[in-house]
Protein backbone atom coordinates (compact mmCIF):
# COMPACT_ATOMS: atom_id res chain seq x y z
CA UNK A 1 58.72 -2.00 -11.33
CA UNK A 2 61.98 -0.55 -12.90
CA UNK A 3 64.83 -3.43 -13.54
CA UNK A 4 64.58 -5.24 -10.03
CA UNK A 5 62.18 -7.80 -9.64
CA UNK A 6 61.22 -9.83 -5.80
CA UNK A 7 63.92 -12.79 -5.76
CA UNK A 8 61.90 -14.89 -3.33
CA UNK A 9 59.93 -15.60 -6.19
CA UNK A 10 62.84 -16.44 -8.47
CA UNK A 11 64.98 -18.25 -5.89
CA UNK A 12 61.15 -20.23 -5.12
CA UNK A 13 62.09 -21.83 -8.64
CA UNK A 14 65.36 -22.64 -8.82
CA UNK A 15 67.83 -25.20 -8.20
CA UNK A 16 70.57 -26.21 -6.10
CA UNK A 17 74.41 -27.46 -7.07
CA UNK A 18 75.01 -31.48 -8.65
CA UNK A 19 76.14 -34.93 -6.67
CA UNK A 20 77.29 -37.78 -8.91
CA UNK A 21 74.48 -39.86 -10.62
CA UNK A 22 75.05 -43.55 -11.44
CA UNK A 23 73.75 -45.08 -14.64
CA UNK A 24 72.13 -48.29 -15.06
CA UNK A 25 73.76 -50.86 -17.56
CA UNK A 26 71.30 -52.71 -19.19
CA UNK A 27 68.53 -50.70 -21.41
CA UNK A 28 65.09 -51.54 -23.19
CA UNK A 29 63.51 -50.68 -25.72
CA UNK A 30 60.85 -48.31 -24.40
CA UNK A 31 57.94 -46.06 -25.27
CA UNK A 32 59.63 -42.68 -24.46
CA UNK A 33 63.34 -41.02 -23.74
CA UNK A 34 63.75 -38.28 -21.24
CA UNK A 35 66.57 -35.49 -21.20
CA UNK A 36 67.46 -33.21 -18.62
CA UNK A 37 70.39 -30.82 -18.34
CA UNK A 38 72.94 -31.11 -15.59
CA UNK A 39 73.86 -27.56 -15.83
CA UNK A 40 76.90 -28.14 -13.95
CA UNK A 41 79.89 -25.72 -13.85
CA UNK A 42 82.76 -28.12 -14.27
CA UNK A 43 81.20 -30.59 -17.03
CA UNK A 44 77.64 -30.02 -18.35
CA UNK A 45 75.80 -33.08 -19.50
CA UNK A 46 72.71 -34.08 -20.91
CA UNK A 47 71.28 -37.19 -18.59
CA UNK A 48 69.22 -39.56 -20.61
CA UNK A 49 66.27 -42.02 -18.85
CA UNK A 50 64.04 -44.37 -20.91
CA UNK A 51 60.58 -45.74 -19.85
CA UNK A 52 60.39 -49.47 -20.37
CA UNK A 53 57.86 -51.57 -21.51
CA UNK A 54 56.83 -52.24 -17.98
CA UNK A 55 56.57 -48.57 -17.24
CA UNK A 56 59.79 -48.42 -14.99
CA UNK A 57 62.08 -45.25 -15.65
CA UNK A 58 65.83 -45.87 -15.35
CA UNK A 59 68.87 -43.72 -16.23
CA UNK A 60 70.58 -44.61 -19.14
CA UNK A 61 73.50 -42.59 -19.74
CA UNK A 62 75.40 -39.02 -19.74
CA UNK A 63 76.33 -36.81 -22.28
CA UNK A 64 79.12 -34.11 -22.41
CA UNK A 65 78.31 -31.07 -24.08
CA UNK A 66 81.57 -29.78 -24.46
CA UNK A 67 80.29 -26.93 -22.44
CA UNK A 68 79.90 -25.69 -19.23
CA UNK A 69 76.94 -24.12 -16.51
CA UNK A 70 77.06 -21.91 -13.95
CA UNK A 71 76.17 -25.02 -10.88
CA UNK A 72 72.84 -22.85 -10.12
CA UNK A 73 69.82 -22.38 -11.10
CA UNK A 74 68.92 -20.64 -14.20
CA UNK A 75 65.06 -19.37 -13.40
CA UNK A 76 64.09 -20.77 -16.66
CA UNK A 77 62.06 -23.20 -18.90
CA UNK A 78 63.28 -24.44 -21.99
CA UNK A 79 67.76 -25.19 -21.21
CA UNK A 80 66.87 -28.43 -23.99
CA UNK A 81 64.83 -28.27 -27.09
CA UNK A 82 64.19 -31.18 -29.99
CA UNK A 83 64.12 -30.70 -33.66
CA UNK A 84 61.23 -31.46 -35.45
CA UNK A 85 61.81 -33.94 -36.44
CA UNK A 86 63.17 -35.66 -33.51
CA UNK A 87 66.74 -36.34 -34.72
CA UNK A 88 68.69 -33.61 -32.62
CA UNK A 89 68.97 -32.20 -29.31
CA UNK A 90 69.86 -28.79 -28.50
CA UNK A 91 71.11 -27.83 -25.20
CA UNK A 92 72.14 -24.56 -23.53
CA UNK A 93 75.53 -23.76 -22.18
CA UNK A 94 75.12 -20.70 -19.78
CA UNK A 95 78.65 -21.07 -18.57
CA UNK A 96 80.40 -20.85 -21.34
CA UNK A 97 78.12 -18.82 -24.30
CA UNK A 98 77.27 -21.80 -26.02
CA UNK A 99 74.84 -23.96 -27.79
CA UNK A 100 75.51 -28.51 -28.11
CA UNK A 101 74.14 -30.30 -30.56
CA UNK A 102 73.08 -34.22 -30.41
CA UNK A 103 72.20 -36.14 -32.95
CA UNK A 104 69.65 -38.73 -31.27
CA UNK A 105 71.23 -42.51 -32.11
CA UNK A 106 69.83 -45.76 -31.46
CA UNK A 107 72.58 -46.41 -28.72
CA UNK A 108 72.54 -42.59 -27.20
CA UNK A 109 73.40 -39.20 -28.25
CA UNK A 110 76.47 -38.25 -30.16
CA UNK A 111 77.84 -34.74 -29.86
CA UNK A 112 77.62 -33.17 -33.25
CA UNK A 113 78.09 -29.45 -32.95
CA UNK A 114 78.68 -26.80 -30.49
CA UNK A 115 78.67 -23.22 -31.53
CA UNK A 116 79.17 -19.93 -29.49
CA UNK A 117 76.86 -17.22 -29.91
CA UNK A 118 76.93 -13.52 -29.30
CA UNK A 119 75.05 -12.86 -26.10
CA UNK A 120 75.86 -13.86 -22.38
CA UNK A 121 74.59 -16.84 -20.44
CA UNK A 122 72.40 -18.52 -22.59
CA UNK A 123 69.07 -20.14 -20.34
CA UNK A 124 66.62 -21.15 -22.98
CA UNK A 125 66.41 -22.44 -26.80
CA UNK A 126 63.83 -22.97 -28.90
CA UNK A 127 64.55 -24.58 -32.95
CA UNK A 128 61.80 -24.90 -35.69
CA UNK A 129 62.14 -25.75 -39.30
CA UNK A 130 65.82 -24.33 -39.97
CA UNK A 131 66.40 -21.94 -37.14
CA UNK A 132 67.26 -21.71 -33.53
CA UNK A 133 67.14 -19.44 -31.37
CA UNK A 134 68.27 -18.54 -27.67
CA UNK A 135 67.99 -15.85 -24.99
CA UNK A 136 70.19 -14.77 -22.74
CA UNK A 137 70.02 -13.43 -18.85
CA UNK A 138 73.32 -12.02 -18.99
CA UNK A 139 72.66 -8.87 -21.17
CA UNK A 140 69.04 -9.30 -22.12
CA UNK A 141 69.13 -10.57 -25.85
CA UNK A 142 67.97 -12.96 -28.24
CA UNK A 143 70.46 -14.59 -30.73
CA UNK A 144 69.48 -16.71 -33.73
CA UNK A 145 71.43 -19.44 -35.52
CA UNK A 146 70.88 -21.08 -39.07
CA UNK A 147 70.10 -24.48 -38.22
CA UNK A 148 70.75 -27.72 -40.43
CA UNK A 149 68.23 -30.43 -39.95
CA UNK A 150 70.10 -33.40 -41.84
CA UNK A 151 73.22 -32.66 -40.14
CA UNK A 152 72.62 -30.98 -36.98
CA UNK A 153 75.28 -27.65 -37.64
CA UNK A 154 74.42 -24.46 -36.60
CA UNK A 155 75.91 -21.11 -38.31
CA UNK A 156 75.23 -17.69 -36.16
CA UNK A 157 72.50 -16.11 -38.34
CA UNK A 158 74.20 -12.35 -39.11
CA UNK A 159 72.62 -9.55 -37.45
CA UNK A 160 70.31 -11.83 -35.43
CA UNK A 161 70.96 -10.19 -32.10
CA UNK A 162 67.97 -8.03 -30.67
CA UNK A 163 67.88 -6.74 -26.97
CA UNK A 164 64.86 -7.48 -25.00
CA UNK A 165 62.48 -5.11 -23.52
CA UNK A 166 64.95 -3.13 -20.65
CA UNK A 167 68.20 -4.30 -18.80
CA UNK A 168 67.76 -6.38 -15.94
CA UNK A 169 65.07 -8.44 -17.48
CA UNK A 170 65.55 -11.70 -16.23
CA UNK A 171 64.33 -13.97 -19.22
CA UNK A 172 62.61 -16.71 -18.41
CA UNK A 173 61.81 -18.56 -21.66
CA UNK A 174 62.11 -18.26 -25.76
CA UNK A 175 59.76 -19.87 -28.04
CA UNK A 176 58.77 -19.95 -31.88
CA UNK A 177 55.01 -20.33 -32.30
CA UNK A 178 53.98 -22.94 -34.41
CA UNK A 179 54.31 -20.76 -37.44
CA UNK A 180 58.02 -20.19 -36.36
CA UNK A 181 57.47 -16.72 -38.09
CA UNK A 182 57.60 -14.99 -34.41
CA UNK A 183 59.52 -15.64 -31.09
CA UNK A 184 58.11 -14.94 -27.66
CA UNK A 185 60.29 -14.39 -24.72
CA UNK A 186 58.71 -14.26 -20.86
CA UNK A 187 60.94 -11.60 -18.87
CA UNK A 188 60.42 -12.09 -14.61
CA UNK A 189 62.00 -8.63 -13.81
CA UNK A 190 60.04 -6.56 -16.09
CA UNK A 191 56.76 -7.96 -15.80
CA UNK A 192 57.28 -8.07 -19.64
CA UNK A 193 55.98 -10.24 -22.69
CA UNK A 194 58.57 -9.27 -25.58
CA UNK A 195 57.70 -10.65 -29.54
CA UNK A 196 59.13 -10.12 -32.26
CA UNK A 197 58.13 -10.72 -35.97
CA UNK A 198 60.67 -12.37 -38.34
CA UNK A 199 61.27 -11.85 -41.78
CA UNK A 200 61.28 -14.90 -44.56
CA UNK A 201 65.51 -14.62 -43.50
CA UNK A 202 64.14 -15.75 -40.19
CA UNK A 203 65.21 -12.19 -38.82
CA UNK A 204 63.76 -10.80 -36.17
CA UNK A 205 62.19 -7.64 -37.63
CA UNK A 206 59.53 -5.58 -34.99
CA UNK A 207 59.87 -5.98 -31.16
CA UNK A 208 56.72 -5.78 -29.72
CA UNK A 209 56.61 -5.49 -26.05
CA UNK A 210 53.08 -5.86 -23.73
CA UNK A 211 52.25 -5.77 -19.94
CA UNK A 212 52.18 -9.63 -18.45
CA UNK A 213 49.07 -10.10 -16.96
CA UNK A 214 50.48 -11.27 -13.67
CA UNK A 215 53.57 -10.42 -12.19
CA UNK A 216 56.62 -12.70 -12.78
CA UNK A 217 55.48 -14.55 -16.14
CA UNK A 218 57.82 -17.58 -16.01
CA UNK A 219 57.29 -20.79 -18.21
CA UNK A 220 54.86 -20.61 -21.00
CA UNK A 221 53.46 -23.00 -24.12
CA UNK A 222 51.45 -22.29 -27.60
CA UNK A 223 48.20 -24.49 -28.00
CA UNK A 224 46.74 -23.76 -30.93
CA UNK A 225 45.55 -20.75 -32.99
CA UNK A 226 48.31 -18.88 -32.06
CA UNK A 227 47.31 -18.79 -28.67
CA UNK A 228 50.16 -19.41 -25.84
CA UNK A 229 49.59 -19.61 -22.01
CA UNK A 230 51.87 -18.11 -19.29
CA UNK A 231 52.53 -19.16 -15.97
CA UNK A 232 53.17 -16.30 -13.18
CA UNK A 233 54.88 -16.78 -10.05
CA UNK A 234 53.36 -13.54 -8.64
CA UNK A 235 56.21 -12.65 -7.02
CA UNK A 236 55.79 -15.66 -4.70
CA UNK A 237 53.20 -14.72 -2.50
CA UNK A 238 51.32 -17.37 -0.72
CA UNK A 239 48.59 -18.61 -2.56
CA UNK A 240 48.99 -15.96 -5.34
CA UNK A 241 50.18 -17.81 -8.76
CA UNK A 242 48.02 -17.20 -11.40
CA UNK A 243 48.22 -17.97 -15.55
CA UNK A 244 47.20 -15.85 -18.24
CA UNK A 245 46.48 -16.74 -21.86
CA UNK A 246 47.79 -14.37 -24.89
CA UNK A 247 46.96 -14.36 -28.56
CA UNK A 248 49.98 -13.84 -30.61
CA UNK A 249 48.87 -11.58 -33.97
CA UNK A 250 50.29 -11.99 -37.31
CA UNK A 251 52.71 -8.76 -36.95
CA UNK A 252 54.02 -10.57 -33.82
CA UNK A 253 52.21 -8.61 -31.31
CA UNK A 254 50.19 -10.53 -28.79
CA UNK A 255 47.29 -9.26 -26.19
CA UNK A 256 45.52 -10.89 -23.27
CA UNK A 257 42.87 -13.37 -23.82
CA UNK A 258 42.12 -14.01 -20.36
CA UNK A 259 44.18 -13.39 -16.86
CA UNK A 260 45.33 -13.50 -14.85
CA UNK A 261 43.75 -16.63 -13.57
CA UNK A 262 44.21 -18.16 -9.82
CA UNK A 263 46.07 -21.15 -9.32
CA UNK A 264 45.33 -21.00 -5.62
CA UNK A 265 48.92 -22.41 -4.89
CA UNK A 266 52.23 -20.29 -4.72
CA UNK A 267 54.65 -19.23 -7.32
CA UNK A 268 53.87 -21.27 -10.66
CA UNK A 269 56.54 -21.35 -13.02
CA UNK A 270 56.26 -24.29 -15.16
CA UNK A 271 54.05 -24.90 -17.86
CA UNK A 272 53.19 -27.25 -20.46
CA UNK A 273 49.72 -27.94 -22.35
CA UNK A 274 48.60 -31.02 -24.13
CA UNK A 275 48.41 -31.82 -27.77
CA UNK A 276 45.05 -30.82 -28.54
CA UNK A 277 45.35 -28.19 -26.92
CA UNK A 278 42.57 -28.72 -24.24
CA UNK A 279 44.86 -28.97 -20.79
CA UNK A 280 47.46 -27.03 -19.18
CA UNK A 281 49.36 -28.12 -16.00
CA UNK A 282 51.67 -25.86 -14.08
CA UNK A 283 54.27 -26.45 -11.45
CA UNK A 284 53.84 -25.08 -8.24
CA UNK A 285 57.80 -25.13 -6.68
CA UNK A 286 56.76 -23.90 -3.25
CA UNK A 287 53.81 -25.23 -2.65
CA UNK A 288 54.44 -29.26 -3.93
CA UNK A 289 51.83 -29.00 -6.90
CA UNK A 290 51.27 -29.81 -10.23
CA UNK A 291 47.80 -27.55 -11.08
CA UNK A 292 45.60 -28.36 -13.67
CA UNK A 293 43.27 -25.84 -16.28
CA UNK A 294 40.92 -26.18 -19.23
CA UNK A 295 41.52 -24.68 -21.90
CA UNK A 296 38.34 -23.57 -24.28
CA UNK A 297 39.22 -22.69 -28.31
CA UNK A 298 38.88 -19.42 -27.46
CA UNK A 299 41.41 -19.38 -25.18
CA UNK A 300 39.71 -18.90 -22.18
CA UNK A 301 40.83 -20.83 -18.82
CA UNK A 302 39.23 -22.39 -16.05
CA UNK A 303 40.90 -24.17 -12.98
CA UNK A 304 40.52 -27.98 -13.38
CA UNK A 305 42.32 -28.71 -9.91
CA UNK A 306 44.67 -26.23 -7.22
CA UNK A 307 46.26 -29.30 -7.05
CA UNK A 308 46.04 -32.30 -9.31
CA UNK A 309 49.62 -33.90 -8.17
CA UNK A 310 51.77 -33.63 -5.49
CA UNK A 311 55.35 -33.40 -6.11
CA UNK A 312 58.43 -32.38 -3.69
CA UNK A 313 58.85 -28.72 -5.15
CA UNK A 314 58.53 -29.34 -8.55
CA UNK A 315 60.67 -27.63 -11.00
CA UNK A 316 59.80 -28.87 -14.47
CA UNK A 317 57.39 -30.33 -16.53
CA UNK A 318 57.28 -32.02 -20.24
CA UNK A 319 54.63 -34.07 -22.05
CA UNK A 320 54.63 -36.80 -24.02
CA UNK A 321 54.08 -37.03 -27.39
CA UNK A 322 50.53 -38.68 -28.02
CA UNK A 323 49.62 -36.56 -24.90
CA UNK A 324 48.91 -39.61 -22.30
CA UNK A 325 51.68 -39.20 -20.12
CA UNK A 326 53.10 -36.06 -18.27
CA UNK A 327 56.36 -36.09 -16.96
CA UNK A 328 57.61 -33.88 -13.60
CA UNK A 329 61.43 -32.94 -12.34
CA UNK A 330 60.83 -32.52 -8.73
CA UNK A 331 64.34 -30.28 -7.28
CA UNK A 332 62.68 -31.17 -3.68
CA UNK A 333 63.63 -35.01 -3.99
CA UNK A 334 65.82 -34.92 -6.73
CA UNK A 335 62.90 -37.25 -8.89
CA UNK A 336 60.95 -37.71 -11.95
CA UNK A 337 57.84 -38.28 -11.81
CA UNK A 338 54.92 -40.06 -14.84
CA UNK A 339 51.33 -39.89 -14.80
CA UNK A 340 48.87 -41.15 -16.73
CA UNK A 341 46.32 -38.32 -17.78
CA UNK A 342 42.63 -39.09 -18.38
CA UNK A 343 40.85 -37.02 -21.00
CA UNK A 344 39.20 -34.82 -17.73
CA UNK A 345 42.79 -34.17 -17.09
CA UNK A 346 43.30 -35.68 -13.95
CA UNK A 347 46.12 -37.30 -12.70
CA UNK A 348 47.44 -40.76 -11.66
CA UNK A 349 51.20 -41.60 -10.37
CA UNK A 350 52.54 -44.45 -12.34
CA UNK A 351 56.55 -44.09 -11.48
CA UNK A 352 59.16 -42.26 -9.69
CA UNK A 353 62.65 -42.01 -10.69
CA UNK A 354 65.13 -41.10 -7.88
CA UNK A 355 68.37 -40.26 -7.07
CA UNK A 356 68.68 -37.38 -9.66
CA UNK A 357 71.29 -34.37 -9.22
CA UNK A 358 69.93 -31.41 -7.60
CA UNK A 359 70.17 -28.48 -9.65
CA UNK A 360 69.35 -30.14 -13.23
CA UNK A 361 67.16 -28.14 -15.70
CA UNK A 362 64.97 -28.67 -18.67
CA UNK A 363 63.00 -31.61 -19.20
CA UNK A 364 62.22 -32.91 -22.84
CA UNK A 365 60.82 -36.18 -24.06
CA UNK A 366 61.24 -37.88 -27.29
């Protein structure tokens, strides 16, 4: 398929425009802080939730980014990433060519940096060790920045900007592997995976570009071994999602492990994995589900459950920490969801969180 790629599929995962959201007052100390990105074309904002002690989720505050977003969806994974080491927040401006910075304080987040960058309309960041990196929908690139972990400041990284695979890619995701000495980038229109190597300037140096296994790779995550699984909406045909697993080589290049594996639902673009490794979970927008796999250490995948949870068109996932608890952004009823996972993988509802904007994006947890 040349540059065009079936929009039912892409408009299956997206989002709708932002009400108002009210905050609650009082806060606790809690196990776990959520972020999610309003995206909204006036005023983005980072919204904040915390998980009490007694498991309830409650909003706890907005955050300006001193950007803006376009008020519609992005068809992406990834608008909010953390540092490693937890202190800062980086969140995507697709409105207005921009990356914010928050530095993560007891009381909230405080705006630290916000720097422009060279491409157009920024959807997805990822950061490692002392470099971050986004890709943009608007004219198919990747664009690094040299990233300060003490302080939060980012400084474009010269001669960092790299065009994808073809124009009219529609980008998906961007994402170091654990290594952070490649960058993988999912691309819906193409049917694409582009990598590319990076030198020890953090650079990228070789594009590499290979065949997705199934059509529309969307949201993706490394496990371990430099293996990374990819979620494919199939061009939303009923019943048709699959997800494919990829082995990322040290010259950056990946190839297909296994795929492209049915989900038996329709049009998964989410995915996170566990840990260890051992589980992935997809969201199913269409179809209300949250899908479960093994995952073997070779890679290989086998469908745990078609559908594990049941969410209102679900259009985000993240996982905790420690790897008990997975977290879902449902656009359908404007909620977040917990469960508890058991080490089979199976799910059990513990909360809801309502009364979220429609049209938010990204989901991290801290």
């Amino acid at each position: 398929m040349k540059n065009t790629f079936k929009r039912t599929a892409i408009s299956l995962c997206l989002a709708a425009s932002l009400p108002t959201l009210a905050f609650a007052d009082n806060r606790h100390e809690s196990e776990e802080t959520l972020y999610t990105l309003s995206n909204a074309a006036v005023q983005n904002e980072v919204l904040a939730f915390q998980r009490a002690d007694d498991g309830r989720m409650e909003a706890i505050g907005s955050y300006a980014t001193g950007g803006v977003g376009t008020g519609r969806g992005l068809g992406n994974q990834g608008a909010l990433a953390l540092s490693e080491n937890k202190r800062f927040l980086l969140a995507v401006n697709a409105g207005s060519n921009d990356v914010s910075v928050f530095r993560i304080e007891r009381d909230g987040l405080k705006l630290v940096d916000r720097t422009a960058e060279q491409g157009l309309t920024p959807v997805s960041v990822t950061v490692s060790h002392n470099r971050a990196y986004v890709v943009n929908s608007g004219d198919d690139s990747i664009f690094g920045f040299e990233f300060n972990p003490a302080t939060g400041k980012l400084k474009p990284l010269p001669k960092s900007y790299r065009k994808l695979s073809a124009q009219g890619s529609g980008p998906a995701q961007i994402s170091f592997d654990r290594d952070a000495d490649a960058l993988v980038v999912t691309e819906k229109a193409t049917n694409k995976i582009t990598s590319f190597s990076l030198t020890e300037q953090g650079l990228p140096e070789s594009r590499h570009v290979v065949d997705s296994s199934g059509t529309t790779p969307f949201g993706f995550s490394f496990g371990r071994r430099g293996q990374f699984f990819v979620a494919e909406a199939q061009g939303g045909a009923v019943n048709g999602a699959t997800v494919s697993s990829y082995q990322l080589e040290e010259d950056g290049s990946a190839h297909l492990i296994d795929g492209a594996i049915a989900v038996g639902q329709t049009a998964a673009c989410w995915l996170v994995t566990t840990p260890n490794g051992r589980i992935a979970f997809t969201a199913d927008t269409p179809a209300s589900a949250i899908s479960s796999f093994a995952i073997d250490r070779t890679g290989h995948l086998s469908l745990l459950n078609s559908k594990a949870a049941e969410e209102i068109r679900p259009t985000d996932l993240a996982m905790a920490t420690d790897g008990s608890v997975l977290y879902t952004l449902s656009g359908g009823d404007h909620s977040i969801g917990l469960y508890s996972i058991n080490k089979s993988g199976a799910l059990k509802k513990l909360e809801s969180l309502d009364s979220l904007p429609a049209g938010v994006t990204g989901l991290v947890v801290r």
